[in-house]
PDB file of N, CA and C in Angstrom:
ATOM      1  N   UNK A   1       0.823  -1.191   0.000  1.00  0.00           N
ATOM      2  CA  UNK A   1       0.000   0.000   0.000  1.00  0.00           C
ATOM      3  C   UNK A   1       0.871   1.260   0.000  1.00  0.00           C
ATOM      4  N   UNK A   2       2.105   1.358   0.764  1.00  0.00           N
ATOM      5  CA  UNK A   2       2.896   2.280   0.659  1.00  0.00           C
ATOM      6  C   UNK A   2       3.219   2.783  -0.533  1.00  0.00           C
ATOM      7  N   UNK A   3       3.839   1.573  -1.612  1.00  0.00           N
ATOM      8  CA  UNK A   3       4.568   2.268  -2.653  1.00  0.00           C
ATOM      9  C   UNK A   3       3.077   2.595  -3.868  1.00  0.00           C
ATOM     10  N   UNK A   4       1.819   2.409  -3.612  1.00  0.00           N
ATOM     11  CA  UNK A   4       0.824   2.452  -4.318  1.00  0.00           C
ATOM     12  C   UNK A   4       0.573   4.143  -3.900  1.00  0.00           C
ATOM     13  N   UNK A   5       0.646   4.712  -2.880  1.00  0.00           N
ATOM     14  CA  UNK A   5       0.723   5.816  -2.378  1.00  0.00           C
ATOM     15  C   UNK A   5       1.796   6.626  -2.456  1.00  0.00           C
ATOM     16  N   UNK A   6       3.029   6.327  -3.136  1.00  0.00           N
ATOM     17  CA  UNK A   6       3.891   6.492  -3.470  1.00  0.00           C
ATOM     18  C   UNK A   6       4.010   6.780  -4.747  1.00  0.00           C
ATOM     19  N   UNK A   7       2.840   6.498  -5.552  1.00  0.00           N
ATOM     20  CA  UNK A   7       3.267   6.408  -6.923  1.00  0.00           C
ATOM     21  C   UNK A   7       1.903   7.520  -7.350  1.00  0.00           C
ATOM     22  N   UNK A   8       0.744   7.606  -6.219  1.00  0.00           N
ATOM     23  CA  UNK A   8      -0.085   8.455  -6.768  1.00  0.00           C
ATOM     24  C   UNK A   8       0.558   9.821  -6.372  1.00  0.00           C
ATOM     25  N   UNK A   9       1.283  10.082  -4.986  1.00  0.00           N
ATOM     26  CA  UNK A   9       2.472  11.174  -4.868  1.00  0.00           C
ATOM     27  C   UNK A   9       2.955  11.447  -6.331  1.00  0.00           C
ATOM     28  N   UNK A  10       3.613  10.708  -6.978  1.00  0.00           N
ATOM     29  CA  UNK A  10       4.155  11.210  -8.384  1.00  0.00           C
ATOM     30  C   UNK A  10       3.003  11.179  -9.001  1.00  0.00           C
ATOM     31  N   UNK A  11       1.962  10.803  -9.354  1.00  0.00           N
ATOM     32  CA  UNK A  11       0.830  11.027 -10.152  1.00  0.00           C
ATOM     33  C   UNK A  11       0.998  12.481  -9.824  1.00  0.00           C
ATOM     34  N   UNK A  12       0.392  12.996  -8.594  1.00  0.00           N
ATOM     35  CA  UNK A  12       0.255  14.404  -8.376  1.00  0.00           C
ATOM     36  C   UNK A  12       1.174  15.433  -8.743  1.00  0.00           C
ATOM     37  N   UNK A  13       2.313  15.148  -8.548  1.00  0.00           N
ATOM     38  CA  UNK A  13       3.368  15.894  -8.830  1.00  0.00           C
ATOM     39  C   UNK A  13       3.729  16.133 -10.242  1.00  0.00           C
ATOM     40  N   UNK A  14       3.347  14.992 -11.567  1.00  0.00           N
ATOM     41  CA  UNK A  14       3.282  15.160 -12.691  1.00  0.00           C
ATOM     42  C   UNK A  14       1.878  15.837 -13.286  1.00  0.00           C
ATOM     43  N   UNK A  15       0.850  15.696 -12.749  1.00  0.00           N
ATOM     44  CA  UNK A  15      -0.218  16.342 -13.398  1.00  0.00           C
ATOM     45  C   UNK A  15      -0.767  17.713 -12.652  1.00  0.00           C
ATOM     46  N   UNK A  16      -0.298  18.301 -11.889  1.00  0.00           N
ATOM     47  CA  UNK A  16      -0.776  19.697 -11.215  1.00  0.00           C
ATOM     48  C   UNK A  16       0.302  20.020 -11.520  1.00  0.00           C
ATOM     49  N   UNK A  17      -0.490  21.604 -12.014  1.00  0.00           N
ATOM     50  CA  UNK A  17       0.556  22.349 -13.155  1.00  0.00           C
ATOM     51  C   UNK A  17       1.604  23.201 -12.146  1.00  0.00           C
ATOM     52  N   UNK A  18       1.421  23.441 -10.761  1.00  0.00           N
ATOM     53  CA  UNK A  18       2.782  23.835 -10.341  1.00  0.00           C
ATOM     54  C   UNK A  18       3.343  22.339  -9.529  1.00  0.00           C
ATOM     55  N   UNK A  19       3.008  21.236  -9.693  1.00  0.00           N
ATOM     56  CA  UNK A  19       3.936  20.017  -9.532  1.00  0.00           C
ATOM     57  C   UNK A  19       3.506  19.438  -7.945  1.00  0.00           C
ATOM     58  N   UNK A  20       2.955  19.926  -7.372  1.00  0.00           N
ATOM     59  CA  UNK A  20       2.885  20.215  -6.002  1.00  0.00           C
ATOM     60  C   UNK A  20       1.910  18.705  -5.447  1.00  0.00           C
ATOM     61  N   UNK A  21       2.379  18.251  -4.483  1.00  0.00           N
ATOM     62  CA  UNK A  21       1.660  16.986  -4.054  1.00  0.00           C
ATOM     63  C   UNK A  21       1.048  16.813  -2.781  1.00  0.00           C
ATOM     64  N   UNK A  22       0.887  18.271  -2.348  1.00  0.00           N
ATOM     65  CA  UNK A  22      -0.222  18.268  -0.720  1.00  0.00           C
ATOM     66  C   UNK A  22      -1.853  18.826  -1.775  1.00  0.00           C
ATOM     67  N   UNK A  23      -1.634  18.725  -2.742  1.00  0.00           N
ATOM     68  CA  UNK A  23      -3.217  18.740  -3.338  1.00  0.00           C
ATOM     69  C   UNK A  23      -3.238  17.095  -4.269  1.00  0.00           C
ATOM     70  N   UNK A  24      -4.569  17.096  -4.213  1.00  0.00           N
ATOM     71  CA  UNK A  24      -5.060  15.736  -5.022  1.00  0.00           C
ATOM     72  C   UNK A  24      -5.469  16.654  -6.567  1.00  0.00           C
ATOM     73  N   UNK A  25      -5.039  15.235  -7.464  1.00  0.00           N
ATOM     74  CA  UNK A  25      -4.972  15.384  -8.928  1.00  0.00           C
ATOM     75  C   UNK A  25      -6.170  14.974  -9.468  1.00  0.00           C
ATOM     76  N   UNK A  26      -6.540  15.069 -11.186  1.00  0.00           N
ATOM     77  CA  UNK A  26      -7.465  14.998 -11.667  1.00  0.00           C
ATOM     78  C   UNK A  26      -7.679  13.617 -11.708  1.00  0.00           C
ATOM     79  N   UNK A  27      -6.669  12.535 -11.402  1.00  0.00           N
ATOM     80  CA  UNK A  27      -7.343  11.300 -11.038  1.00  0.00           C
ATOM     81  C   UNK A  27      -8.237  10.393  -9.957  1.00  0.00           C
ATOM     82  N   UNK A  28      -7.504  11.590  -8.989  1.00  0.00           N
ATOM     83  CA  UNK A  28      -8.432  11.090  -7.378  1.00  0.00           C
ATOM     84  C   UNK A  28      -9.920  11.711  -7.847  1.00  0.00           C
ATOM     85  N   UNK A  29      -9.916  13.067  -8.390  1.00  0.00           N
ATOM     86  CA  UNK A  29     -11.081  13.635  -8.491  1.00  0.00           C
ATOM     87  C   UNK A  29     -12.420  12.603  -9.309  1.00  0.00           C
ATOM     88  N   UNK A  30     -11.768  12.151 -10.517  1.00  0.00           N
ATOM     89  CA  UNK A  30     -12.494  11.210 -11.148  1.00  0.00           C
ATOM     90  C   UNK A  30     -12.676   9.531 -10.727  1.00  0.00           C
ATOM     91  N   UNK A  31     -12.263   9.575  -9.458  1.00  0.00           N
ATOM     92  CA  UNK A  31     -11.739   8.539  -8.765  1.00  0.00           C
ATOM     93  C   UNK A  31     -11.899   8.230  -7.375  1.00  0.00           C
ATOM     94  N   UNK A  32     -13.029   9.072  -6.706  1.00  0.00           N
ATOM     95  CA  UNK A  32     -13.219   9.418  -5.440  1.00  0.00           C
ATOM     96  C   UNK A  32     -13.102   8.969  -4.502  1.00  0.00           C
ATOM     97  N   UNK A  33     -14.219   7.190  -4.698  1.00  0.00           N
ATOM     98  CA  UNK A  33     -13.859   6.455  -3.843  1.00  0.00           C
ATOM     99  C   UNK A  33     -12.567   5.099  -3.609  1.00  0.00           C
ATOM    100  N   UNK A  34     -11.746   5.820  -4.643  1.00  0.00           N
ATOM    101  CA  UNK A  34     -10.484   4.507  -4.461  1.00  0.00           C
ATOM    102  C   UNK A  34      -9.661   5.325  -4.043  1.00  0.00           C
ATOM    103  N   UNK A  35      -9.613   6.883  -4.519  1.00  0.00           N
ATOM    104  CA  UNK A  35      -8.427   7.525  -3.756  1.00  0.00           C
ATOM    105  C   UNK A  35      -8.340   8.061  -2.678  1.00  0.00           C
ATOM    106  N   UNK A  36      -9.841   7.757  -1.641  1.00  0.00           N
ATOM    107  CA  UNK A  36     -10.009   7.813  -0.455  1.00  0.00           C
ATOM    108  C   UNK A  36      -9.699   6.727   0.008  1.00  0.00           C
ATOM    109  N   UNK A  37      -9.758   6.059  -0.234  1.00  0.00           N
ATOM    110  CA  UNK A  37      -9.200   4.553   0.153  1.00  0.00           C
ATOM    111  C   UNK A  37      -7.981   4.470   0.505  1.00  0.00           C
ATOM    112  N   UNK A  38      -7.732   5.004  -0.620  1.00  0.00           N
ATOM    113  CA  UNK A  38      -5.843   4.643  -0.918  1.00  0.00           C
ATOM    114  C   UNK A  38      -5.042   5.177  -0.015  1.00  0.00           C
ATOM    115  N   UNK A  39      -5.682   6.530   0.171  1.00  0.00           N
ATOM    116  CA  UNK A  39      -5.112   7.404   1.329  1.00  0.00           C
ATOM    117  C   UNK A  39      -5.502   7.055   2.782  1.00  0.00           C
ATOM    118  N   UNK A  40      -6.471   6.262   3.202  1.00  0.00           N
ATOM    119  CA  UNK A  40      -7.195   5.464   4.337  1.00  0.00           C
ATOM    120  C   UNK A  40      -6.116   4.389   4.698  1.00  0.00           C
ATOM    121  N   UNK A  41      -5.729   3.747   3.748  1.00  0.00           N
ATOM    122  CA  UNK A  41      -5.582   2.524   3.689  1.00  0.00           C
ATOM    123  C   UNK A  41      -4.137   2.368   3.903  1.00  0.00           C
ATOM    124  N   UNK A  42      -3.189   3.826   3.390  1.00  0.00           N
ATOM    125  CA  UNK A  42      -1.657   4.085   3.151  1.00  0.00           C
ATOM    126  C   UNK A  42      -1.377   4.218   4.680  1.00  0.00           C
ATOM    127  N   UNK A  43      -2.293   4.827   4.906  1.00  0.00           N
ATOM    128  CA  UNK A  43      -1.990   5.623   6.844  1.00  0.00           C
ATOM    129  C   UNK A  43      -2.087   4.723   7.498  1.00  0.00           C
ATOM    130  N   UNK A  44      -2.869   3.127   7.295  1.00  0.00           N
ATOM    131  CA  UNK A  44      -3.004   2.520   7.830  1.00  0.00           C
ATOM    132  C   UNK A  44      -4.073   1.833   8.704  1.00  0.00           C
ATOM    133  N   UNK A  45      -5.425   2.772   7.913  1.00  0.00           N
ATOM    134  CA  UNK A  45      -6.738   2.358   8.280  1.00  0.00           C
ATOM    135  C   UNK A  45      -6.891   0.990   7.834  1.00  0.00           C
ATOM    136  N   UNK A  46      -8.037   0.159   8.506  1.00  0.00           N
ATOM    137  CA  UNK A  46      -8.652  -0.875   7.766  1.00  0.00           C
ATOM    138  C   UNK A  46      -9.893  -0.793   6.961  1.00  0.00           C
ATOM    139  N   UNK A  47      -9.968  -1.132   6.169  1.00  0.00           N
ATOM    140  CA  UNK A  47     -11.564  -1.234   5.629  1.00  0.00           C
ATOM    141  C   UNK A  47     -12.363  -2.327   6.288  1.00  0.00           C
ATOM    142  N   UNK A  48     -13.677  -1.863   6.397  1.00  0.00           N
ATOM    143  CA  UNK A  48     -14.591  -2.968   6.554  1.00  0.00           C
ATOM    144  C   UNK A  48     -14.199  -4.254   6.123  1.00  0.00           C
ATOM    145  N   UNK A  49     -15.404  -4.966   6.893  1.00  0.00           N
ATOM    146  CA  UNK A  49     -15.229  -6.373   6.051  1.00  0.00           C
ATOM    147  C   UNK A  49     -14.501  -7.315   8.030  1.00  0.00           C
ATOM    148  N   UNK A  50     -13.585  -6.860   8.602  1.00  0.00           N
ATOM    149  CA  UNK A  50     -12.931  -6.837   9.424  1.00  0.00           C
ATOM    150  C   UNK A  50     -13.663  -7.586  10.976  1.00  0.00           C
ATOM    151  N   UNK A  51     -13.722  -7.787  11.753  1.00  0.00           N
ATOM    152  CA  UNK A  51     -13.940  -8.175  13.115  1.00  0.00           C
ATOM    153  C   UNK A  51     -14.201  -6.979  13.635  1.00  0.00           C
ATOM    154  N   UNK A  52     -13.389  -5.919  13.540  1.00  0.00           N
ATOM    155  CA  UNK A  52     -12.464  -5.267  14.636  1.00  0.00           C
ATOM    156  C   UNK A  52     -13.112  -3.944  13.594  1.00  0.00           C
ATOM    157  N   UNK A  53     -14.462  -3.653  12.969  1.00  0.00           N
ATOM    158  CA  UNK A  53     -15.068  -2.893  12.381  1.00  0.00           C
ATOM    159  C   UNK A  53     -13.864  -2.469  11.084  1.00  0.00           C
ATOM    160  N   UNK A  54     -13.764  -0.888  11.159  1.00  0.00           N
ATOM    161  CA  UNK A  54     -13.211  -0.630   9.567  1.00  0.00           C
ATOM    162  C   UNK A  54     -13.806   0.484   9.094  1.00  0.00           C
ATOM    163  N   UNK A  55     -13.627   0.906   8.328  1.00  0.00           N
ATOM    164  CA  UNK A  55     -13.944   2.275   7.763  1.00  0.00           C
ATOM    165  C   UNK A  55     -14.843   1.681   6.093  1.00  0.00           C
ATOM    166  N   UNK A  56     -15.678   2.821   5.655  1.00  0.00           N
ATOM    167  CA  UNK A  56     -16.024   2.306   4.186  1.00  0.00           C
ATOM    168  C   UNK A  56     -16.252   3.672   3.891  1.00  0.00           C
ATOM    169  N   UNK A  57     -16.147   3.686   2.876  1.00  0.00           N
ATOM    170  CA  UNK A  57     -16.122   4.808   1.962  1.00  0.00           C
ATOM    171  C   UNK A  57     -16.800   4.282   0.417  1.00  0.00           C
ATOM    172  N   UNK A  58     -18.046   5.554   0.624  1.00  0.00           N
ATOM    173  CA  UNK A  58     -19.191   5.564  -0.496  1.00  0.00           C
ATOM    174  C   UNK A  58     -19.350   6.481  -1.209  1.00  0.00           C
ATOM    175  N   UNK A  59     -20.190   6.465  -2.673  1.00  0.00           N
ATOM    176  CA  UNK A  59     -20.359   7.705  -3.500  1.00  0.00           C
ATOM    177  C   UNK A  59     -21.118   8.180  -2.711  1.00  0.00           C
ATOM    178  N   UNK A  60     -21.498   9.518  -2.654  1.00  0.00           N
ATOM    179  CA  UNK A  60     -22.375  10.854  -2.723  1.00  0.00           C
ATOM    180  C   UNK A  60     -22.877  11.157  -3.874  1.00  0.00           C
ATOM    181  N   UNK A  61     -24.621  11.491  -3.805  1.00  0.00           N
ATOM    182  CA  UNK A  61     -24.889  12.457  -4.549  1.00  0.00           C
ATOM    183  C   UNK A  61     -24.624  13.723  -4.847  1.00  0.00           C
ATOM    184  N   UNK A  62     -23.620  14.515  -3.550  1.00  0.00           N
ATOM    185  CA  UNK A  62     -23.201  15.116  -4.242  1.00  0.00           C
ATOM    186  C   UNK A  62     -21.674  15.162  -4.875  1.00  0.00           C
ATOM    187  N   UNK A  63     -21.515  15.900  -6.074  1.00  0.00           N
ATOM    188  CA  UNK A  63     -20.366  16.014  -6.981  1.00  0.00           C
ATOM    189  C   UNK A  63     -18.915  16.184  -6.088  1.00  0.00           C
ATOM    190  N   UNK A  64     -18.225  15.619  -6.626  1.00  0.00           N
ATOM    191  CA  UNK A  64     -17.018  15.756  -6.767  1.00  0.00           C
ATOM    192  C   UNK A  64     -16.670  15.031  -4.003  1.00  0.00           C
ATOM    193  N   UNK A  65     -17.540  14.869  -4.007  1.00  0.00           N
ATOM    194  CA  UNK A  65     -17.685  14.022  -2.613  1.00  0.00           C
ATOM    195  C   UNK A  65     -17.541  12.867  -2.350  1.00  0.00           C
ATOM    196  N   UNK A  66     -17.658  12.278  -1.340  1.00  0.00           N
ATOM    197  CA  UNK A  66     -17.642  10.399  -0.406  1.00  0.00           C
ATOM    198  C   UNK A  66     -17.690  10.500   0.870  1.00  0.00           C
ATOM    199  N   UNK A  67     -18.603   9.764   0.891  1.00  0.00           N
ATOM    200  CA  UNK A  67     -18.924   9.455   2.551  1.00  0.00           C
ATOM    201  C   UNK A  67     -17.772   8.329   3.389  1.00  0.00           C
ATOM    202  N   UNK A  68     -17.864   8.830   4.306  1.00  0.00           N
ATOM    203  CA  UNK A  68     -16.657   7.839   4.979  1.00  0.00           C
ATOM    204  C   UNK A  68     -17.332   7.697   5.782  1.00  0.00           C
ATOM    205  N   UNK A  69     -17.626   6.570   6.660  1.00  0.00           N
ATOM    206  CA  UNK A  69     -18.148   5.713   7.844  1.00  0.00           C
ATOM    207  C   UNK A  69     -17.303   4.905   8.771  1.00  0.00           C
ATOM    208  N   UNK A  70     -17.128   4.970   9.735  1.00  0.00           N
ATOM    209  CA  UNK A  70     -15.871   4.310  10.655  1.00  0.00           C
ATOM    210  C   UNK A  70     -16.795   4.050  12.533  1.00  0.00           C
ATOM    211  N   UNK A  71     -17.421   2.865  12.017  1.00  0.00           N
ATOM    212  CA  UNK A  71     -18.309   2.630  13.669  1.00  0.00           C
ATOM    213  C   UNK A  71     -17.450   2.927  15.037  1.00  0.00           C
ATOM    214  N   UNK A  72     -15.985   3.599  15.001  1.00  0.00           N
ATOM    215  CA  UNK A  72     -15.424   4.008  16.419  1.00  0.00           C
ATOM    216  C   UNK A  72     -15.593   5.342  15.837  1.00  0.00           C
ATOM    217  N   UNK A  73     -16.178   6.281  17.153  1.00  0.00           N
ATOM    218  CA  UNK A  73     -15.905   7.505  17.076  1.00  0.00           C
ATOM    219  C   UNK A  73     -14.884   8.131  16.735  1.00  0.00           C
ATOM    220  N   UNK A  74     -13.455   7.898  17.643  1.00  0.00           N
ATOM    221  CA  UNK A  74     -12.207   7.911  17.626  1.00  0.00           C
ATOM    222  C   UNK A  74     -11.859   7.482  16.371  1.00  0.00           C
ATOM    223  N   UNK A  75     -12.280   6.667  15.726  1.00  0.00           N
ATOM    224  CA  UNK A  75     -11.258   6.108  14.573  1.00  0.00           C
ATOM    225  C   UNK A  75     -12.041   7.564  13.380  1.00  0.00           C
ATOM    226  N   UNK A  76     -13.286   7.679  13.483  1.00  0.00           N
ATOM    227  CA  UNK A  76     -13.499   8.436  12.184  1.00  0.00           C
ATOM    228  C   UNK A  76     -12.528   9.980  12.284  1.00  0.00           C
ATOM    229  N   UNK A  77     -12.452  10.575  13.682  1.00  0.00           N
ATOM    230  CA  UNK A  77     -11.546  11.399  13.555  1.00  0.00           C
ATOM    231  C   UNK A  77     -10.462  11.679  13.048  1.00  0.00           C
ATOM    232  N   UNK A  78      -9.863  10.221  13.646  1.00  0.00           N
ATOM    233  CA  UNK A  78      -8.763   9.819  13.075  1.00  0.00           C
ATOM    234  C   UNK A  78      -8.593   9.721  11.627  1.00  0.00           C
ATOM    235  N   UNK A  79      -9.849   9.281  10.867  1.00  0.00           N
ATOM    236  CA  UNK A  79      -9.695   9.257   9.557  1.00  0.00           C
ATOM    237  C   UNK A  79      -9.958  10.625   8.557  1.00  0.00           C
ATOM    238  N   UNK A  80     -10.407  11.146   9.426  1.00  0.00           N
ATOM    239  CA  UNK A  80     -10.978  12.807   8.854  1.00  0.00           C
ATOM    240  C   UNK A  80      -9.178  13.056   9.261  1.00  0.00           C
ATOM    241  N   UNK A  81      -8.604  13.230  10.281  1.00  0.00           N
ATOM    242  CA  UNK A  81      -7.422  14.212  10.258  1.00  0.00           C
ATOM    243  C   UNK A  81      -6.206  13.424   9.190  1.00  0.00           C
ATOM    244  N   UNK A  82      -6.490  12.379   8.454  1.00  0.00           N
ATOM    245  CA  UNK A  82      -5.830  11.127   7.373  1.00  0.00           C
ATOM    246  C   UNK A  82      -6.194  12.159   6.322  1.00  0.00           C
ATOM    247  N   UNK A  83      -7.364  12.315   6.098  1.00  0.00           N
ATOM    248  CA  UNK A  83      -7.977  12.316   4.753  1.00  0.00           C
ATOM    249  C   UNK A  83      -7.613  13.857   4.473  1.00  0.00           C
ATOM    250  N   UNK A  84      -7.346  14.965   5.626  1.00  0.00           N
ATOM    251  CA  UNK A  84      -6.873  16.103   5.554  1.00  0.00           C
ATOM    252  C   UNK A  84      -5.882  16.068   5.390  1.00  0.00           C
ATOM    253  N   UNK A  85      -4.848  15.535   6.028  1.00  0.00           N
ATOM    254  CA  UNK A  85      -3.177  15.309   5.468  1.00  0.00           C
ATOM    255  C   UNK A  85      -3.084  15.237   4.474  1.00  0.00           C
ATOM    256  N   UNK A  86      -4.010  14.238   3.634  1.00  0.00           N
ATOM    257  CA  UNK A  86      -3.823  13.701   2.211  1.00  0.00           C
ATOM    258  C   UNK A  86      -4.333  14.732   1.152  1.00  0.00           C
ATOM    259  N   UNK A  87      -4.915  16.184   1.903  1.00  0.00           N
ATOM    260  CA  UNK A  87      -5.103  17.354   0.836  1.00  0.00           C
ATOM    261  C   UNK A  87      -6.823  17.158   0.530  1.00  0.00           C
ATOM    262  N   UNK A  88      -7.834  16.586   1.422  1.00  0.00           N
ATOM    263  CA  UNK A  88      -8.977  16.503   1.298  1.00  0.00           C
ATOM    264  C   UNK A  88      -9.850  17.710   2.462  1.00  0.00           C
ATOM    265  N   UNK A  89     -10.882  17.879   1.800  1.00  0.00           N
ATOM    266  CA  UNK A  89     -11.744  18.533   2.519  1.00  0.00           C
ATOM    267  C   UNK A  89     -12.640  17.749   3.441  1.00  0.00           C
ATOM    268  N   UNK A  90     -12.798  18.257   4.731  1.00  0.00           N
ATOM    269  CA  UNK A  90     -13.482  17.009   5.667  1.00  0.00           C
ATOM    270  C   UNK A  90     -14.499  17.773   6.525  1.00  0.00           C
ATOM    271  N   UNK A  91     -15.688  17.448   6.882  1.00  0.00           N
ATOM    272  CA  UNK A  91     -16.476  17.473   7.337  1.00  0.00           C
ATOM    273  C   UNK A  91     -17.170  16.341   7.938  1.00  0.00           C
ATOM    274  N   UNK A  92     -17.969  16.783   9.154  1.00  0.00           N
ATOM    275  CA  UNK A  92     -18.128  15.393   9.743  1.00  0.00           C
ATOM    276  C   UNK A  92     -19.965  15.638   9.815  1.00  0.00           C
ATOM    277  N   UNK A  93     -20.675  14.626   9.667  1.00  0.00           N
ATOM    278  CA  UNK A  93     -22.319  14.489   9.677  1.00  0.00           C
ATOM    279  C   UNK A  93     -23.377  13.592  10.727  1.00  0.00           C
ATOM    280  N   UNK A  94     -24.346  13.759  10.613  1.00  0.00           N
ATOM    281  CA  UNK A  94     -24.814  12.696  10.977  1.00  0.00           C
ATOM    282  C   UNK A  94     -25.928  12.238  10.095  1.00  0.00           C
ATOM    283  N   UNK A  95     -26.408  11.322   9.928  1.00  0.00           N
ATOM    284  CA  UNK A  95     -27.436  10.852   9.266  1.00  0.00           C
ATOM    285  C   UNK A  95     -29.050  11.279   9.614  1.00  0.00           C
ATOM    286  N   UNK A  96     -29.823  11.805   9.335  1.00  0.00           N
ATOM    287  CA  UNK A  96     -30.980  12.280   9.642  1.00  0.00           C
ATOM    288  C   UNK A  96     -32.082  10.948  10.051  1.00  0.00           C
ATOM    289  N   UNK A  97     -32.191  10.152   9.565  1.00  0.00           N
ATOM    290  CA  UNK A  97     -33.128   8.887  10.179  1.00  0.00           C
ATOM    291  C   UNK A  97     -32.263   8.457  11.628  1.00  0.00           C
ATOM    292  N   UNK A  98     -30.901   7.747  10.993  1.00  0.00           N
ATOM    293  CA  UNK A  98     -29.801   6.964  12.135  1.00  0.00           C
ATOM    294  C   UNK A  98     -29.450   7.560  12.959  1.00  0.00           C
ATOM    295  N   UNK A  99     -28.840   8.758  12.884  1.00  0.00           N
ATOM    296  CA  UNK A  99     -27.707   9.472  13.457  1.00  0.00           C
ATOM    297  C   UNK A  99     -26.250   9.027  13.446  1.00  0.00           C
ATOM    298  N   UNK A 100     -26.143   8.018  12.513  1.00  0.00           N
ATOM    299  CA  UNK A 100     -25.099   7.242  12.081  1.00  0.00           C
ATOM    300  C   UNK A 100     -24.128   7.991  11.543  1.00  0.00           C
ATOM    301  N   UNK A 101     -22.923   8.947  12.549  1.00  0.00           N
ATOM    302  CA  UNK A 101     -21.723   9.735  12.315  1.00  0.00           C
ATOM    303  C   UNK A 101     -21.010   9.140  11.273  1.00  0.00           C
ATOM    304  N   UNK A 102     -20.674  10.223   9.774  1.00  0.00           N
ATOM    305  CA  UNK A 102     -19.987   9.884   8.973  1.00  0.00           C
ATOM    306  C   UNK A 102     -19.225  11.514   8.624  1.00  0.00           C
ATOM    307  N   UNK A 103     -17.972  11.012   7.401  1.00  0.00           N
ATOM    308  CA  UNK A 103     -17.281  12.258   7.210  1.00  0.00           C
ATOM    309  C   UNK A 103     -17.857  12.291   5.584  1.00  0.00           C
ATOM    310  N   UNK A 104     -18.136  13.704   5.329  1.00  0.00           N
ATOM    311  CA  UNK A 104     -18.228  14.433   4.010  1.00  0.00           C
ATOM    312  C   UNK A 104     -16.599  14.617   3.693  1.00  0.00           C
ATOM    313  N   UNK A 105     -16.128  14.188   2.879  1.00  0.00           N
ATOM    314  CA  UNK A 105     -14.798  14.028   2.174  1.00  0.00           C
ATOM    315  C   UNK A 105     -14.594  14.866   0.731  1.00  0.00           C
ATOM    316  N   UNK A 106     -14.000  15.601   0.535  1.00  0.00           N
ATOM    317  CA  UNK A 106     -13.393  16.268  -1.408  1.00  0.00           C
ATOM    318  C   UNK A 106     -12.368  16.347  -1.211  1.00  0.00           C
ATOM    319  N   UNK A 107     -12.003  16.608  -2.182  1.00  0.00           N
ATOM    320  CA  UNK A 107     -10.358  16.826  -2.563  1.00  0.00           C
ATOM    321  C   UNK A 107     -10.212  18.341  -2.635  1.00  0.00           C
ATOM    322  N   UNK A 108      -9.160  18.759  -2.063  1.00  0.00           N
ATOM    323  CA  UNK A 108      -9.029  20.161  -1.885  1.00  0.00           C
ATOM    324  C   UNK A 108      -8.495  20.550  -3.347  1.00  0.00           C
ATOM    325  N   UNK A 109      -8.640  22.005  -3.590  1.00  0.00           N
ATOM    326  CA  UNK A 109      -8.949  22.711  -5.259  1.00  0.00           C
ATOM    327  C   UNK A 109      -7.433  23.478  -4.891  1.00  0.00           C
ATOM    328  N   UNK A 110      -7.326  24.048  -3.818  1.00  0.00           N
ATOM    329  CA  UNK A 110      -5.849  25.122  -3.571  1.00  0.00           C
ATOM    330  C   UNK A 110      -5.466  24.853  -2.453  1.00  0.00           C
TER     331      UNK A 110
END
């Protein structure tokens, strides 16, 4: 997972026109929910699927967004202050029926 995160680092650095790799590129953008992942997953989150819960990350209706879900309180923080390192916009929600705490996720523009 490292050098996969390693290589979208140079993705970024070759396709943003001042080279720069604390912003996400036009591939994460078209790519929302794998390059939330990728960046979840590099830091060392788990995904679902797990015993021991996990994080998942879903489309949004709205544009250019993904929902992130992480059943420990603590861990979604944790994954919101991940997903900000990685040059994303983060916001945190709750679900209006559930109240089921999730993060509003984009990729930062500047």
């Amino acid at each position: 997972m490292h050098s996969a995160w390693q290589g979208l680092l140079e993705l970024r650095r070759m396709t943003n026109p001042d080279g720069a790799v604390e912003r996400p590129c036009g591939w994460e953008r078209t790519h929302l929910v794998q390059a939330a992942a990728l960046a979840l997953e590099a830091a060392g989150h788990h995904p679902a699927g797990r015993d021991d819960g996990g994080y998942r990350v879903r489309e949004t209706p709205q544009p250019e967004a993904v929902a992130v879900y992480e059943p420990d309180g603590e861990a979604l923080r944790t994954c919101a202050a991940t997903l900000e390192g990685a040059g994303w916009q983060v916001s945190e929600h709750r679900e209006p029926r559930t109240g089921t705490r999730y993060l509003l996720a984009s990729p930062r523009r500047a």
